[in-house]
Protein backbone atom coordinates (compact mmCIF):
# COMPACT_ATOMS: atom_id res chain seq x y z
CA UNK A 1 98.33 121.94 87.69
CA UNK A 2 96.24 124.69 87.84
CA UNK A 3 92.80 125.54 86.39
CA UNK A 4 94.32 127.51 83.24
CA UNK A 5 97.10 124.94 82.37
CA UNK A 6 94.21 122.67 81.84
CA UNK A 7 91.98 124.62 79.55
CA UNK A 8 95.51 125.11 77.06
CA UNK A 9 96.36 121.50 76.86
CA UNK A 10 92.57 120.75 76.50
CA UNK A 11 93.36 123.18 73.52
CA UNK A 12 96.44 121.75 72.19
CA UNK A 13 94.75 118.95 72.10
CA UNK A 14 92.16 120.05 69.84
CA UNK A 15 94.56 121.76 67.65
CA UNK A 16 96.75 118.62 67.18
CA UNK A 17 93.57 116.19 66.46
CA UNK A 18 92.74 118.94 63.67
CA UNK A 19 95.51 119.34 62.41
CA UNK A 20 96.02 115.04 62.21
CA UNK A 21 92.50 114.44 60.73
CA UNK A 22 93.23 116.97 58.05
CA UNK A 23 92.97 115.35 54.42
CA UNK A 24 96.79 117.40 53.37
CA UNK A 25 98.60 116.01 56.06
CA UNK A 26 97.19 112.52 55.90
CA UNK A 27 98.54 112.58 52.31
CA UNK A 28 101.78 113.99 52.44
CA UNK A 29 102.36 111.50 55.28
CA UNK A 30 101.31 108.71 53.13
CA UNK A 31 103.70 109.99 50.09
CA UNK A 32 106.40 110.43 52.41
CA UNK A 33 106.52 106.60 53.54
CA UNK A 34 105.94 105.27 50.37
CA UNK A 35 108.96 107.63 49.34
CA UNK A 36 111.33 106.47 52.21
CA UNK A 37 110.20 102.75 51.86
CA UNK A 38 111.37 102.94 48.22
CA UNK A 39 114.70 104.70 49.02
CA UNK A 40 115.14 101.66 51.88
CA UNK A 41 114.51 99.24 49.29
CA UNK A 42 116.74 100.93 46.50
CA UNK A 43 119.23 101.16 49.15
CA UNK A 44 119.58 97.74 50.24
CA UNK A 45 118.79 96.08 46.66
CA UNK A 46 121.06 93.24 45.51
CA UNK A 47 121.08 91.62 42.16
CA UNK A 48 120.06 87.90 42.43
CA UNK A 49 122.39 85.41 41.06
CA UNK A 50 121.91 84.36 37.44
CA UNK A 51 120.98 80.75 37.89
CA UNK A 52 123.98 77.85 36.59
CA UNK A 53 121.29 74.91 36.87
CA UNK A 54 119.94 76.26 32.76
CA UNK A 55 123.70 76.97 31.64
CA UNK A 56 125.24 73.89 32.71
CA UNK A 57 122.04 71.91 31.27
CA UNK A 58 122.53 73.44 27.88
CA UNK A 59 126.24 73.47 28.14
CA UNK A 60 126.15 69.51 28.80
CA UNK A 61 123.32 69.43 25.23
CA UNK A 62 126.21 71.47 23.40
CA UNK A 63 129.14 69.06 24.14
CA UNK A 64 126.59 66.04 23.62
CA UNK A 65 125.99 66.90 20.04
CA UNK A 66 129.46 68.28 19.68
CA UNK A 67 130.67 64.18 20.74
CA UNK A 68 128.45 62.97 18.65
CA UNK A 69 129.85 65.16 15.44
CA UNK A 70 133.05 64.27 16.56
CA UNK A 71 132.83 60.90 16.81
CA UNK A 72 131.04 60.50 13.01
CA UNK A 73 133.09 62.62 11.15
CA UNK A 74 135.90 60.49 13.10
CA UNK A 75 134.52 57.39 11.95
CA UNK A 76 133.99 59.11 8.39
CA UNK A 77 137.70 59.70 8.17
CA UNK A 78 138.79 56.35 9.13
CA UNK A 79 137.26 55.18 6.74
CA UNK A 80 138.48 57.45 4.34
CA UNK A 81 142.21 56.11 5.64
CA UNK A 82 140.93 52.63 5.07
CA UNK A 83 139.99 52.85 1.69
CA UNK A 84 142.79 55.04 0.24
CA UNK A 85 145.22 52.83 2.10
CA UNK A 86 143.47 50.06 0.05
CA UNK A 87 143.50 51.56 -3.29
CA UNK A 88 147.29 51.74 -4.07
CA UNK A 89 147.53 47.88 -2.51
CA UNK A 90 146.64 45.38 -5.43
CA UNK A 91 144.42 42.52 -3.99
């Protein structure tokens, strides 16, 4: 390497450090990653599954109260049957 050779990369060198340390570059670097890390993350989103555990837990309360309806107005008839069966018998 001669003498020359060294005093242009001792240059170059110089140049690049400037041109690193400047406040523009630093920034549009900065914006740049934040801009790719967002298109990686938009990229490789995926909707998390809604979760069954509530669903079922309020499905199960619906059918509970819905038995319990049932099975009074149920009762409610029967009776109903018992006493119009009763009224046409003469006791």
């Amino acid at each position: 390497m001669f003498f020359s050779d060294k005093l242009i990369m001792d240059n170059y060198i110089d140049v690049v450090v400037e041109v690193l340390s400047n406040k523009d570059v630093i920034a549009t670097f900065i914006m740049v990653f934040l801009v790719m890390m967002f298109g990686c993350y938009v990229a490789n989103y995926r909707k998390k599954p809604k979760k069954q555990k509530k669903v079922k837990a309020q499905n199960e309360n619906a059918q509970k109260s819905e038995n319990a309806f049932s099975s009074s107005s149920e009762s409610s008839s029967a009776d109903e049957k018992k006493s119009s069966s009763n009224d046409g018998n003469p006791e």
